[in-house]
Structure formats: structure tokens, C-alpha cells
C-alpha atoms as a PDB file:
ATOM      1  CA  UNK A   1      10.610  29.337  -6.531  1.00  0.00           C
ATOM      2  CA  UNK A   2      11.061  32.025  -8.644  1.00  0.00           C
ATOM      3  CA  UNK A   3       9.062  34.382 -10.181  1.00  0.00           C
ATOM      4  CA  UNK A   4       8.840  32.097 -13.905  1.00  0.00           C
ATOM      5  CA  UNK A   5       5.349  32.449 -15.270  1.00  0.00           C
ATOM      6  CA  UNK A   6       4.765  29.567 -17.665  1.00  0.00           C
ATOM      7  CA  UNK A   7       4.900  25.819 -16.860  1.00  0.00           C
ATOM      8  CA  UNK A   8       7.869  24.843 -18.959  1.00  0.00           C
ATOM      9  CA  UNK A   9       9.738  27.461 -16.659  1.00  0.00           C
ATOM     10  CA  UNK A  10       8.352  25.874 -13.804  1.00  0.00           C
ATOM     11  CA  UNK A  11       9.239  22.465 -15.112  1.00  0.00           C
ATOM     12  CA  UNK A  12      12.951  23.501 -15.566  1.00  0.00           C
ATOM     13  CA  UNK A  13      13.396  25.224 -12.093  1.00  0.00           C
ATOM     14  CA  UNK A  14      11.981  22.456 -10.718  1.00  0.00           C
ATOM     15  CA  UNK A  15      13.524  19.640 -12.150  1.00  0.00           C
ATOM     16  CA  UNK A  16      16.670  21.812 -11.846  1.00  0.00           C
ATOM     17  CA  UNK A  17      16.281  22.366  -7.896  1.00  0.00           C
ATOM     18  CA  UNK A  18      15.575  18.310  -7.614  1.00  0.00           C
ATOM     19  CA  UNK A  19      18.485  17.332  -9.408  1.00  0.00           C
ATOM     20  CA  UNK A  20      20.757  19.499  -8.497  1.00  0.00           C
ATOM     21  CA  UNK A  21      19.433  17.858  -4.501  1.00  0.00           C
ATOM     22  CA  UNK A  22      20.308  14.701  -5.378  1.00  0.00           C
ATOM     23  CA  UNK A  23      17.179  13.111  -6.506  1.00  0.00           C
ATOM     24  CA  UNK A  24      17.947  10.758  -9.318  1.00  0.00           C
ATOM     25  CA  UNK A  25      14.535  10.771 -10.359  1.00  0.00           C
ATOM     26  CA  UNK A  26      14.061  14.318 -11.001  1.00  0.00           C
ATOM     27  CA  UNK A  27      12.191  14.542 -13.767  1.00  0.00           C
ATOM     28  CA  UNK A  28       9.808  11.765 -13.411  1.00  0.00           C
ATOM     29  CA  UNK A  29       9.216  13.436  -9.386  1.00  0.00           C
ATOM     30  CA  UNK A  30       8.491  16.633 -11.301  1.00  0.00           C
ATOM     31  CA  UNK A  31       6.239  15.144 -13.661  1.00  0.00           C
ATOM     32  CA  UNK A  32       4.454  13.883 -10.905  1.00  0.00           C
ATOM     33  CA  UNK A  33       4.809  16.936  -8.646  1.00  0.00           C
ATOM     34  CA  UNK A  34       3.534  19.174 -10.209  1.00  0.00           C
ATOM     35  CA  UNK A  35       0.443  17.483 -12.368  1.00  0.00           C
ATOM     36  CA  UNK A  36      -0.469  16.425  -9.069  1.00  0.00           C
ATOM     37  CA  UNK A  37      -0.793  20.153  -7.931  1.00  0.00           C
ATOM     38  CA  UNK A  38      -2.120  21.592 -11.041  1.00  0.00           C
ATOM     39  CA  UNK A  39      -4.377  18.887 -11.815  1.00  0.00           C
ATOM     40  CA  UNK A  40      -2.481  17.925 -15.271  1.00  0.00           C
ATOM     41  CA  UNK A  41      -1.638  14.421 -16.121  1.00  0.00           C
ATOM     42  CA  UNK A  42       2.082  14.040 -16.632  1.00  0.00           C
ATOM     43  CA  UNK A  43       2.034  14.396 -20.858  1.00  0.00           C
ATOM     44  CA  UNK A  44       0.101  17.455 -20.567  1.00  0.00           C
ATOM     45  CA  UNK A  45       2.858  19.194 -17.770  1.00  0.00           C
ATOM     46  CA  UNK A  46       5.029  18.862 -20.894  1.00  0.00           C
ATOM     47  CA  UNK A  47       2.738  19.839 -23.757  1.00  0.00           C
ATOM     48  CA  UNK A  48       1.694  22.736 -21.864  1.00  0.00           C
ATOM     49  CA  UNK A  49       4.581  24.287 -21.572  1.00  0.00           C
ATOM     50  CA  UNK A  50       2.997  28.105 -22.770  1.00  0.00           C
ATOM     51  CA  UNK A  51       0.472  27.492 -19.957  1.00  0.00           C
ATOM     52  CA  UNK A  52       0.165  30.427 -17.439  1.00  0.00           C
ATOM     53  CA  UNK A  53       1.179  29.952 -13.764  1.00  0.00           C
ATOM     54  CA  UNK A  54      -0.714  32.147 -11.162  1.00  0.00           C
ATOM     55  CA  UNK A  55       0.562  33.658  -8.182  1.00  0.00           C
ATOM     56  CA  UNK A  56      -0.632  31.204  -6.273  1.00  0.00           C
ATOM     57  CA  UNK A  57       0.344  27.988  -8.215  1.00  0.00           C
ATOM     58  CA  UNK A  58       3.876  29.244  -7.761  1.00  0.00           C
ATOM     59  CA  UNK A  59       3.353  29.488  -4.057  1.00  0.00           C
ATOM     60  CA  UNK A  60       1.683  26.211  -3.698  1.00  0.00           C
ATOM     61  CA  UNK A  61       4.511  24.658  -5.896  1.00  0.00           C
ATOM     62  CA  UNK A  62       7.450  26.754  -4.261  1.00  0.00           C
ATOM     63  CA  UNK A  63       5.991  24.945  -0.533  1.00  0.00           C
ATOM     64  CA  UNK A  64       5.881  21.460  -2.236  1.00  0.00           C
ATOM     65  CA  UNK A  65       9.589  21.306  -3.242  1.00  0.00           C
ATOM     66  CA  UNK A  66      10.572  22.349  -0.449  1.00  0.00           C
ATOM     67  CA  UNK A  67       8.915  19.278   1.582  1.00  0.00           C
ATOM     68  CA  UNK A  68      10.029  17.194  -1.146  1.00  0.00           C
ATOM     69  CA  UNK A  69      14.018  18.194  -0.725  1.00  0.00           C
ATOM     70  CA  UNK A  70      13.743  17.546   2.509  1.00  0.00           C
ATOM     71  CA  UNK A  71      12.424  13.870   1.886  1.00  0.00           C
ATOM     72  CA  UNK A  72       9.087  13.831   1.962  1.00  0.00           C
ATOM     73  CA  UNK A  73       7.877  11.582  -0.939  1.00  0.00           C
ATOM     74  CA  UNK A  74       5.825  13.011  -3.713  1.00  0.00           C
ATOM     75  CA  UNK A  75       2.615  11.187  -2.919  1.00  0.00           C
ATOM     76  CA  UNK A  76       2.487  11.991   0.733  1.00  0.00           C
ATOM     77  CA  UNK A  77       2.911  15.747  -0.686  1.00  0.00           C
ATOM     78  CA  UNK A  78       0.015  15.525  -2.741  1.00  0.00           C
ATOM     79  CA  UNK A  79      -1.915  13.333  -0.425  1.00  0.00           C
ATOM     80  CA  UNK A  80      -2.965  10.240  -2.362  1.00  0.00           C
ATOM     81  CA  UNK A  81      -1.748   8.410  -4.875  1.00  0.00           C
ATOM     82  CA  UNK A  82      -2.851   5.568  -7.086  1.00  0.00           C
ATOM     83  CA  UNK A  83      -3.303   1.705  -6.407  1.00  0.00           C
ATOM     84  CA  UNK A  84      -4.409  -1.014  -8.745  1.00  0.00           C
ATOM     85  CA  UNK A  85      -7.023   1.578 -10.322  1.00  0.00           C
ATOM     86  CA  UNK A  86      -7.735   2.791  -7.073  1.00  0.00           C
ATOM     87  CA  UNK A  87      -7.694   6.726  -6.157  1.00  0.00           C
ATOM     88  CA  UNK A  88      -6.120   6.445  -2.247  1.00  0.00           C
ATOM     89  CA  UNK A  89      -6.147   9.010   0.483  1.00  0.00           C
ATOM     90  CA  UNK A  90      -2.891   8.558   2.632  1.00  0.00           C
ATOM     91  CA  UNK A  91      -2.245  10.156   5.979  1.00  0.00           C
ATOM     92  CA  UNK A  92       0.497  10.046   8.692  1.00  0.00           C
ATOM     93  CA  UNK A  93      -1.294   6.983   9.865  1.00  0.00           C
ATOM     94  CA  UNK A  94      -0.944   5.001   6.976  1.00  0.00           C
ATOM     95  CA  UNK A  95       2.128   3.223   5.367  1.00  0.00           C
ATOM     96  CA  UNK A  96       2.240   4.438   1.472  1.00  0.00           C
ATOM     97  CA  UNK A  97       0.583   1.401  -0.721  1.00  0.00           C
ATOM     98  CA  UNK A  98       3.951   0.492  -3.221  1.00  0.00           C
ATOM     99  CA  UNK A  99       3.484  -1.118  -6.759  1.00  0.00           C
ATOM    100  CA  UNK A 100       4.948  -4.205  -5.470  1.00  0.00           C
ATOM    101  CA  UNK A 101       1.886  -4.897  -3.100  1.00  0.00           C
ATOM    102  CA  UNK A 102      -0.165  -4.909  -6.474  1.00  0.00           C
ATOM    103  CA  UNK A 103       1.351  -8.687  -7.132  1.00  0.00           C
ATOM    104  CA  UNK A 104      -0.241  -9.985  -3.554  1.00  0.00           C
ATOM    105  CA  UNK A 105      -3.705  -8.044  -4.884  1.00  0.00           C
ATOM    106  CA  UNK A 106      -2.906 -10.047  -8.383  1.00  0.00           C
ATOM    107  CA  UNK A 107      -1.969 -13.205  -6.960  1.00  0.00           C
ATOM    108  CA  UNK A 108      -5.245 -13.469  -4.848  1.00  0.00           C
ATOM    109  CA  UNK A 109      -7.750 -12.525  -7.542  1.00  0.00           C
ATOM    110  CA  UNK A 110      -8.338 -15.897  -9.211  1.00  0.00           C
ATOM    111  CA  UNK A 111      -8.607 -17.544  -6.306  1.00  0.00           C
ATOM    112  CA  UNK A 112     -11.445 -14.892  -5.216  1.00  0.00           C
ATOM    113  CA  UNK A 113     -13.122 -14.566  -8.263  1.00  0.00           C
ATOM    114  CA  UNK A 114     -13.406 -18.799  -8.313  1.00  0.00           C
ATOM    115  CA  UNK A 115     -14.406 -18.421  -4.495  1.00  0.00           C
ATOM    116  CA  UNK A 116     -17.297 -16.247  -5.157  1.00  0.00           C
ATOM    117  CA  UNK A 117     -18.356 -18.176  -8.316  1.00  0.00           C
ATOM    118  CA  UNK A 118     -18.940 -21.417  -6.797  1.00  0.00           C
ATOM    119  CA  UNK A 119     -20.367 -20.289  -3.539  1.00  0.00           C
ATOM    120  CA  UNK A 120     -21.687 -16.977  -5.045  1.00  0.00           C
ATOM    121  CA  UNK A 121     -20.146 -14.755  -2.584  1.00  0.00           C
ATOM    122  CA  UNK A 122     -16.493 -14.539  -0.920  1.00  0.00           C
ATOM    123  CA  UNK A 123     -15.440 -12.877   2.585  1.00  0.00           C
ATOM    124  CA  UNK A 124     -12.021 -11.148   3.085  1.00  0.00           C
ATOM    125  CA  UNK A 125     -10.450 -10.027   5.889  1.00  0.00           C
ATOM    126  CA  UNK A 126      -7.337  -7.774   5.369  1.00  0.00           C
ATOM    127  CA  UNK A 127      -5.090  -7.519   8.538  1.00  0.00           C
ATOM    128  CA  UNK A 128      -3.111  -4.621   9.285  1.00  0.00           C
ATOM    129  CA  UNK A 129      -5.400  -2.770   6.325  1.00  0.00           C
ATOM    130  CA  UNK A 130      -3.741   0.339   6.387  1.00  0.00           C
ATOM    131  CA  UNK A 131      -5.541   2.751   3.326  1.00  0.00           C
ATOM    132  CA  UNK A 132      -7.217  -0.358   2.873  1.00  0.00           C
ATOM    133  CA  UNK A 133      -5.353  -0.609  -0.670  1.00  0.00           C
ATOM    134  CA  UNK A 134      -5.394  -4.352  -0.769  1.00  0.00           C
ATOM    135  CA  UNK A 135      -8.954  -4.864   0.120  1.00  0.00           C
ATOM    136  CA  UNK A 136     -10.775  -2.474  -1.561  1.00  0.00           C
ATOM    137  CA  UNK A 137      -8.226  -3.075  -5.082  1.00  0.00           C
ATOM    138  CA  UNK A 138      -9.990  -7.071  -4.581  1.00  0.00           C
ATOM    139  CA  UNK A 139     -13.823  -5.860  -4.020  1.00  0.00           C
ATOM    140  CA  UNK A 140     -12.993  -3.715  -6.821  1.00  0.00           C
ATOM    141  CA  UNK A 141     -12.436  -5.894  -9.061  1.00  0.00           C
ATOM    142  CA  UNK A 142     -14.394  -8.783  -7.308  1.00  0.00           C
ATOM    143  CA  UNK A 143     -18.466  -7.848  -6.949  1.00  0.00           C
ATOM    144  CA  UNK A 144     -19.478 -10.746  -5.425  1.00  0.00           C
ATOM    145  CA  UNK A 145     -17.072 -10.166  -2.659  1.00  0.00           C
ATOM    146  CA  UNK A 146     -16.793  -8.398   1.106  1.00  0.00           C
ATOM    147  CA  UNK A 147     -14.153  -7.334   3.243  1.00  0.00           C
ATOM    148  CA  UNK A 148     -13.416  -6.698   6.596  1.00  0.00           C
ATOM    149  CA  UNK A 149      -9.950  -4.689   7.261  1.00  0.00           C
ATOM    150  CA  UNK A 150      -8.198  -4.588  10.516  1.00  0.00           C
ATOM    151  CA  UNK A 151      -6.075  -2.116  12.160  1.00  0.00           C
ATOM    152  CA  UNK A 152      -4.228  -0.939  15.475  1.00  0.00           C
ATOM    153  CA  UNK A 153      -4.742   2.245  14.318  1.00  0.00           C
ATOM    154  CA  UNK A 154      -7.472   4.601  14.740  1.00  0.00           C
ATOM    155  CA  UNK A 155      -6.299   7.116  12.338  1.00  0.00           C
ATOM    156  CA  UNK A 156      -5.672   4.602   9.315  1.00  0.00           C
ATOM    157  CA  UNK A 157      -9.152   2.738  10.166  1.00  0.00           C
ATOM    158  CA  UNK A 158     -10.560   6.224   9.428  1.00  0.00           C
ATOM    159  CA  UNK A 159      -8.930   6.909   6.384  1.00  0.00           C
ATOM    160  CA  UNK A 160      -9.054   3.276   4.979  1.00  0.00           C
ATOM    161  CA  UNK A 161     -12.972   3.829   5.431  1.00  0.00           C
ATOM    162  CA  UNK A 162     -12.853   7.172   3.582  1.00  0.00           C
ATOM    163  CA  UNK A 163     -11.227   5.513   0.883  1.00  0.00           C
ATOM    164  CA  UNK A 164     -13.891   2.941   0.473  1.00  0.00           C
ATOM    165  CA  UNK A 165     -16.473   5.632  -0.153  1.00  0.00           C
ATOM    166  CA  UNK A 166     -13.838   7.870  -2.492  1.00  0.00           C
ATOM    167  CA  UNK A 167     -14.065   4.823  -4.613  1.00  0.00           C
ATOM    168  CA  UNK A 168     -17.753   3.735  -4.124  1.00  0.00           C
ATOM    169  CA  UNK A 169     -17.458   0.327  -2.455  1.00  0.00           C
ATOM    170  CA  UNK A 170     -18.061   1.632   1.131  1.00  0.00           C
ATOM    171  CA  UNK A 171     -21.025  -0.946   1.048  1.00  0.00           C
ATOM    172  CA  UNK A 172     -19.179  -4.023   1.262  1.00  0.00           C
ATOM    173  CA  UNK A 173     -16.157  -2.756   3.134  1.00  0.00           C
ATOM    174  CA  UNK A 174     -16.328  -2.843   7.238  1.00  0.00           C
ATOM    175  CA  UNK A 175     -13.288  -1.725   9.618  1.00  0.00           C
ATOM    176  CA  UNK A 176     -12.657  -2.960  12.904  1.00  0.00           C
ATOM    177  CA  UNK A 177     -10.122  -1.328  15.696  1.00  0.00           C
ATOM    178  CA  UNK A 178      -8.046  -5.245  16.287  1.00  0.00           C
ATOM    179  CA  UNK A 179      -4.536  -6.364  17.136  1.00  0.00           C
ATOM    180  CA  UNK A 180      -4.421  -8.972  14.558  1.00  0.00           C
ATOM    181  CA  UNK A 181      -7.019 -11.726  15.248  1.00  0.00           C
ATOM    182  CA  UNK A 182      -7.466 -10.475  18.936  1.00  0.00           C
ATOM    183  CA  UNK A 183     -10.768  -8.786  17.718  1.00  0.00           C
ATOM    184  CA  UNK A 184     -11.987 -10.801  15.385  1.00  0.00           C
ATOM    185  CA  UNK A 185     -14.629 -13.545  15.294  1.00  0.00           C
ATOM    186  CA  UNK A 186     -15.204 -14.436  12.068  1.00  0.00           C
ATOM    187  CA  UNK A 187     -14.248 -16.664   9.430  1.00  0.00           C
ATOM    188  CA  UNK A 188     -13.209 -16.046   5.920  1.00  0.00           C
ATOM    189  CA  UNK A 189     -12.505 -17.455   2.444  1.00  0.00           C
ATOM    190  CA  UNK A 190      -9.294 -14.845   2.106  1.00  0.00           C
ATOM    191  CA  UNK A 191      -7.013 -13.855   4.738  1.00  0.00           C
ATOM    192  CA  UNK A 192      -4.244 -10.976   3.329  1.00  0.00           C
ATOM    193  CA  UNK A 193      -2.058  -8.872   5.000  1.00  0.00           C
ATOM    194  CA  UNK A 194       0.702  -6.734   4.067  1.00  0.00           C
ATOM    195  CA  UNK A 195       2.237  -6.641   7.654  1.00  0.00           C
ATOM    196  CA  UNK A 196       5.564  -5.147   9.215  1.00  0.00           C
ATOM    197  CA  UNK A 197       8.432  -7.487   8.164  1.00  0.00           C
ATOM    198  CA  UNK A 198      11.448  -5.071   8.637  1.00  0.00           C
ATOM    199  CA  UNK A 199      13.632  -6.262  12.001  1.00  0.00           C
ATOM    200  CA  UNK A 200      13.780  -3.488  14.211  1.00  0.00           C
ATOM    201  CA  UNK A 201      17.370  -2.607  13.964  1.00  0.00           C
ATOM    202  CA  UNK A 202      17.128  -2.471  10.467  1.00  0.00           C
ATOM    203  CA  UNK A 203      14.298   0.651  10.404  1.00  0.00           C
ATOM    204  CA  UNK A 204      16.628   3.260  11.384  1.00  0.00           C
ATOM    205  CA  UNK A 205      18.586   2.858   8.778  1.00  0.00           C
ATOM    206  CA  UNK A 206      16.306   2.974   5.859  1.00  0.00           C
ATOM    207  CA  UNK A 207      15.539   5.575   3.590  1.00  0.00           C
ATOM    208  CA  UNK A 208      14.643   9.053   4.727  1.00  0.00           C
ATOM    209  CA  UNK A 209      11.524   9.055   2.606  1.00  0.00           C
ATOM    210  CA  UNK A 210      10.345   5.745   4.389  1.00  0.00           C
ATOM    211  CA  UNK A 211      11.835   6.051   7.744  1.00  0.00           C
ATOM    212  CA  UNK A 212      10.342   9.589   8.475  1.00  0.00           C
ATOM    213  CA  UNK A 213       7.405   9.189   6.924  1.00  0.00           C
ATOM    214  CA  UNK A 214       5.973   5.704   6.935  1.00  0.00           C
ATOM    215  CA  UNK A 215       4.313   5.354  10.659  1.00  0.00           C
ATOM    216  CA  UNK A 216       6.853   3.268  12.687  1.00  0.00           C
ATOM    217  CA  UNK A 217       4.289   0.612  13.729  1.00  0.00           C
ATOM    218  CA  UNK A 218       3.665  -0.418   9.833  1.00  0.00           C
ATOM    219  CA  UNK A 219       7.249  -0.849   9.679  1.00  0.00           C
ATOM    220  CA  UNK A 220       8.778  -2.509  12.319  1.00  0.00           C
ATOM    221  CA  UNK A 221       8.139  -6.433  12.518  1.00  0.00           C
ATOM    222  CA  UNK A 222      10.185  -7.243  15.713  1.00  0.00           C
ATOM    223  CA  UNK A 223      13.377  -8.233  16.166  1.00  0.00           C
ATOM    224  CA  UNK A 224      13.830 -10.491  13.810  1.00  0.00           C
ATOM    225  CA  UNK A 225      10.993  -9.045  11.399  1.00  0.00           C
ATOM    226  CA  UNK A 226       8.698 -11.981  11.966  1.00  0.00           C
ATOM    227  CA  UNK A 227       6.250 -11.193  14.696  1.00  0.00           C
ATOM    228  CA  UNK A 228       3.200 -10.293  12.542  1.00  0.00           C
ATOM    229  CA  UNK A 229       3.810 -13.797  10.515  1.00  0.00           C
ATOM    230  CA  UNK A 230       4.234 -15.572  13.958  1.00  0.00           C
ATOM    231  CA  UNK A 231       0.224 -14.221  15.171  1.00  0.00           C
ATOM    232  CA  UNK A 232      -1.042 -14.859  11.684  1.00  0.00           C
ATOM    233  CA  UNK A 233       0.037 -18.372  11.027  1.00  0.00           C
ATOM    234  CA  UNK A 234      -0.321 -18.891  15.067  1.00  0.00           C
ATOM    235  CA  UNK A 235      -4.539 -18.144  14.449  1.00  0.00           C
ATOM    236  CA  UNK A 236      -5.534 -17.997  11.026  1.00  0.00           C
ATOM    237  CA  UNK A 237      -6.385 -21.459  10.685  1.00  0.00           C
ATOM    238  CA  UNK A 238      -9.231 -21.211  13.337  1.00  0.00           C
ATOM    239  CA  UNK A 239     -10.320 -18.405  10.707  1.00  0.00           C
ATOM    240  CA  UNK A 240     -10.609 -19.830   7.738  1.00  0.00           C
ATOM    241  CA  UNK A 241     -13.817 -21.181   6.180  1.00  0.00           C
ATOM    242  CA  UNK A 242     -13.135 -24.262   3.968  1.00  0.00           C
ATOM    243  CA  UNK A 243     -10.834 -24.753   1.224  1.00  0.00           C
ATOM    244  CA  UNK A 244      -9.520 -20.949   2.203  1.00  0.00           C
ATOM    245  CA  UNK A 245      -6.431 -19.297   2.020  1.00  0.00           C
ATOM    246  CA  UNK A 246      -4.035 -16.778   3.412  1.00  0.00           C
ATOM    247  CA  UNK A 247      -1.578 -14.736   1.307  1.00  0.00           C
ATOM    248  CA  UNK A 248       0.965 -12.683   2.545  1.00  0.00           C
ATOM    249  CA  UNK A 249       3.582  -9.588   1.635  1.00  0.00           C
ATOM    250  CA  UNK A 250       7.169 -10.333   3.000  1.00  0.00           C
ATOM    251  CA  UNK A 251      10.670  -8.877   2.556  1.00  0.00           C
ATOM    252  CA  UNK A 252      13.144 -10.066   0.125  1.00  0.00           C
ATOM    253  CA  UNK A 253      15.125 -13.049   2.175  1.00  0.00           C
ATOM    254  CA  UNK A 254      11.920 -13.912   4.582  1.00  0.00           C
ATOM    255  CA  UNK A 255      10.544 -16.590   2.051  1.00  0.00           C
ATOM    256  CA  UNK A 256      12.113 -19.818   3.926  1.00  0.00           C
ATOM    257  CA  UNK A 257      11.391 -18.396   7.524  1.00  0.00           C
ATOM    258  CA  UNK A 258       8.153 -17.193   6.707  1.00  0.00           C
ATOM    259  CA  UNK A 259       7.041 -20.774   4.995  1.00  0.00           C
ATOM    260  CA  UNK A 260       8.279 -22.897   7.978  1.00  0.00           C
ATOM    261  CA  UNK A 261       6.133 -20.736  10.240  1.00  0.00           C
ATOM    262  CA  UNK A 262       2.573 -21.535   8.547  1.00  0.00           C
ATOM    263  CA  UNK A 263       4.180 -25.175   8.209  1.00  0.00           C
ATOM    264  CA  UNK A 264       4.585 -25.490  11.725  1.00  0.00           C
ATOM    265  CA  UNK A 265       0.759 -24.266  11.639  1.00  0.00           C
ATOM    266  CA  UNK A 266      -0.704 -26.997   9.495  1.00  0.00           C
ATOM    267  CA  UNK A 267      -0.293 -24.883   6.172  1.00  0.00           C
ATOM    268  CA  UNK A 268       1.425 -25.793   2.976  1.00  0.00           C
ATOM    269  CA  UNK A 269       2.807 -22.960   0.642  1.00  0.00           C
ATOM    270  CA  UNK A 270       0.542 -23.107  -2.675  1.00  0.00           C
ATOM    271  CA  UNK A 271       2.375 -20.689  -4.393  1.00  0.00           C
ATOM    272  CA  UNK A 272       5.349 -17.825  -4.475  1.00  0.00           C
ATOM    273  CA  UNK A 273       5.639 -14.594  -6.531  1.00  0.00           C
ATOM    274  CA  UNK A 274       8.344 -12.573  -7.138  1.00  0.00           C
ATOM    275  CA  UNK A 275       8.176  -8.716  -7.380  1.00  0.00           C
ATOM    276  CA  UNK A 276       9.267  -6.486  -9.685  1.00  0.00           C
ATOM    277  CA  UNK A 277      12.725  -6.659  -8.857  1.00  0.00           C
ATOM    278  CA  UNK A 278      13.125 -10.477  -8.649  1.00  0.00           C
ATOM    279  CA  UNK A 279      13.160 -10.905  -5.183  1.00  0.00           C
ATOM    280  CA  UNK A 280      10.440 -13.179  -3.353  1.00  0.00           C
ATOM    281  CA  UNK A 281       7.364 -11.066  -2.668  1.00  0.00           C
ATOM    282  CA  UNK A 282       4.505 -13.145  -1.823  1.00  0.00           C
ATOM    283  CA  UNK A 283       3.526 -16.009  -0.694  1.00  0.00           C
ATOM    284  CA  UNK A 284       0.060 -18.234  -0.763  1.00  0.00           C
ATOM    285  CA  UNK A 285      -0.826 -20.591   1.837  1.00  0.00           C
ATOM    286  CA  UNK A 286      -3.413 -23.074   2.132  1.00  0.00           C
ATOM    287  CA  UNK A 287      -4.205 -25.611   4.863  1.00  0.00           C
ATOM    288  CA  UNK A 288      -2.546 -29.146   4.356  1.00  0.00           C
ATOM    289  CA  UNK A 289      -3.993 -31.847   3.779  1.00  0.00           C
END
């Protein structure tokens, strides 16, 4: 980074040094770059374009695109990023929440918000919680509700609980160290998970920004992508109250596999959604009757 002195310099050297990378996105990255760093929304890192850089700005901004040319994705840079209104903390431990995981939050809300209305209270457990995006976007916006979220890991336990009190609903959030259901004794209304559907021999090959940066073990769903699904609809029955349901992420061409699994298990699919590229994003289960 130079030594340019306003932010519409800044802008231009860094869009410059992002497109010139490679990134096809460059603008919209620096846009988010750099109002994440200075504290700007992304209209105002244009209409402040007079605005004075400091000394240190330009060092914290020259150390930023550097991570981000070599593939590190903006939000990891800046170290949260926004979920369904939410304000989330990542770390190393924790896969990056995507917009797409917003339709699984949107797809369970009615059937929350009608959950907690007749019985005047709803319990959800997310497995494999992560930042604990999905469950804290559905006490959000769901009162009458609780949540327990599960995790392998430690480190994204930790932060999924920090992110309950960033956004105030630490209260009726609880996390609890589990391999899927192997810790868990309860029974809920909700089941959700966003688990790791990509087959093994496919992680290697996927995008720097994901592959390097995303922990492994939120990735990688087995061989053929389907072990997470197979402990799920193997148990979740025995962990649902009444008239519950379980409602799961998958990956683009998983929707048949995924279905006959939670057939096998006594479920029937209540409904599929799309994402926002068309392809088959989530899917609903209830038990059969």
C-alpha cells in the first residue's frame, strides 16, 4: 500500500491491486474490505472519498490485502460478518455462515413460531452449531423459543457462546461438547443442522478461500458426503417431541440420497427449498404417519 492519503485513493489502489489478482469481485471485496476496517458502511467508503487516511489505517489496510490476495476471504479478515440480522464472531474453528444457510433459518421459522404458539414455548437443538448462526438467527426472531447447539469442537462451542451474548440471547442459548446425538438426552420440537456434506475427495479440490480456511471437519462428510445425514436420520427420531421436525442443509445433487435416508428412518420429506442459485438446498422432514 502506498503512501495515498484519502479514501478514494485507497479505494482505487485497492480495487486496482484486487483486480489486477484476479478477483472478479473487486470492487464489491473492497467495499467490504475496507468499511469493515474503517468502520464505514459500504455507501459511505464511496461518498467519503476526501476522507483522511492515517498512518495507521494504511498499515492496517496494506496487511489486509495482502491476506486477502492470498485467499483469505474478506470476512475471516475482518473477523465476523453478518447472518440473518445477526452480528457473528468467526474463528479458525468455525465454518463461515453463507447466505444460502439463511433459507434453512427461513424455512424453519413458521413452523417454530406455530410450535411455540400452541404450546407456548419451543426447544431447538442445532447439531454441528458452528457460530451458532442458525440457532441464535431462530431465537432471534422466535422469543418464546430455546436452543441447545452441539459441537465436536471446543473452539467453535466457545465462540458460538460468545456470539449468543454479542447479540443478547445468551439466556436461552446452551452449548454442549457432542458427536452428534452421542451427548445428548433430550428431546426437541426442532432438530437443524447444517452438517458436512462434501465427499472427501471432493474437499481438496475446492476453492482456496474454502479449502484453507473453512476447518476441515465442517467440511468433509465422508466418502460419499453422507455420514452426518446417516447419524441424524439413524437417531433423531428417538429425539423428537411430538409432531416435531428436522430440517437439514445439503449439497446441490444430495436431495434424493439424503430423502431415502430419513425414509428408511420412518420420516417423510414435508418440504424442499431451493437456494439462491436453483439448486436443492434444504430439506424438511417430519415423522410418517
Amino acid at each position: 500500500m502506498s503512501g495515498a492519503s484519502t479514501l478514494g485513493a485507497v479505494v482505487a489502489e485497492t480495487r486496482a491491486a484486487l483486480h489486477d489478482a484476479g478477483f472478479a469481485d473487486a470492487a464489491i471485496e473492497t467495499r467490504l474490505l475496507l468499511g469493515g476496517l474503517l468502520g464505514l458502511s459500504t455507501t459511505e467508503v464511496f461518498t467519503q472519498a476526501d476522507r483522511p487516511v492515517t498512518g495507521d489505517e494504511r498499515a492496517r489496510i496494506a496487511d489486509a490485502v495482502a491476506r486477502r490476495l492470498k485467499h483469505e476471504p474478506v470476512h475471516r479478515i475482518l473477523g465476523h460478518r453478518e447472518f440473518h440480522g445477526l452480528d457473528l464472531t468467526l474463528s479458525p474453528d468455525t465454518l463461515e455462515p453463507r447466505p444460502d444457510t439463511e433459507i434453512l433459518v427461513d424455512t424453519i421459522l413458521p413452523h417454530l413460531r406455530r410450535i411455540a404458539t400452541e404450546k407456548g414455548s419451543a426447544r431447538i437443538l442445532d447439531l454441528g452449531t458452528g457460530t451458532g448462526a442458525i440457532a441464535l438467527a431462530l431465537l432471534k426472531e422466535c422469543p418464546q423459543a430455546r436452543a441447545l447447539g452441539s459441537d465436536i469442537s471446543p473452539g467453535a462451542l466457545h465462540i458460538a457462546a460468545a456470539n449468543a451474548h454479542l447479540n443478547g440471547l445468551a439466556d436461552r442459548f446452551d452449548t454442549r461438547e457432542s458427536a452428534w446425538f452421542e451427548a445428548i438426552e433430550e428431546s426437541f420440537d426442532i432438530i437443524v443442522s447444517n452438517p458436512p456434506y462434501i465427499p472427501t475427495k471432493v474437499v481438496d479440490a475446492l476453492e482456496p478461500e474454502v479449502r484453507d480456511h473453512d476447518p476441515r471437519a465442517a467440511l468433509d462428510g465422508g466418502e460419499d458426503g453422507l455420514v452426518a445425514y446417516r447419524a441424524i436420520a439413524e437417531n433423531a427420531a428417538q429425539h423428537l417431541l411430538a409432531e416435531g421436525l428436522v430440517g437439514v442443509e445439503i449439497g446441490y445433487d444430495q436431495r434424493q440420497s439424503i430423502t431415502q435416508l430419513f425414509e428408511h428412518s420412518g420420516f417423510s420429506l414435508a418440504e424442499q427449498h431451493r437456494d439462491y442459485g436453483g439448486n436443492d438446498r434444504v430439506l424438511l422432514f417430519r415423522m410418517a404417519v
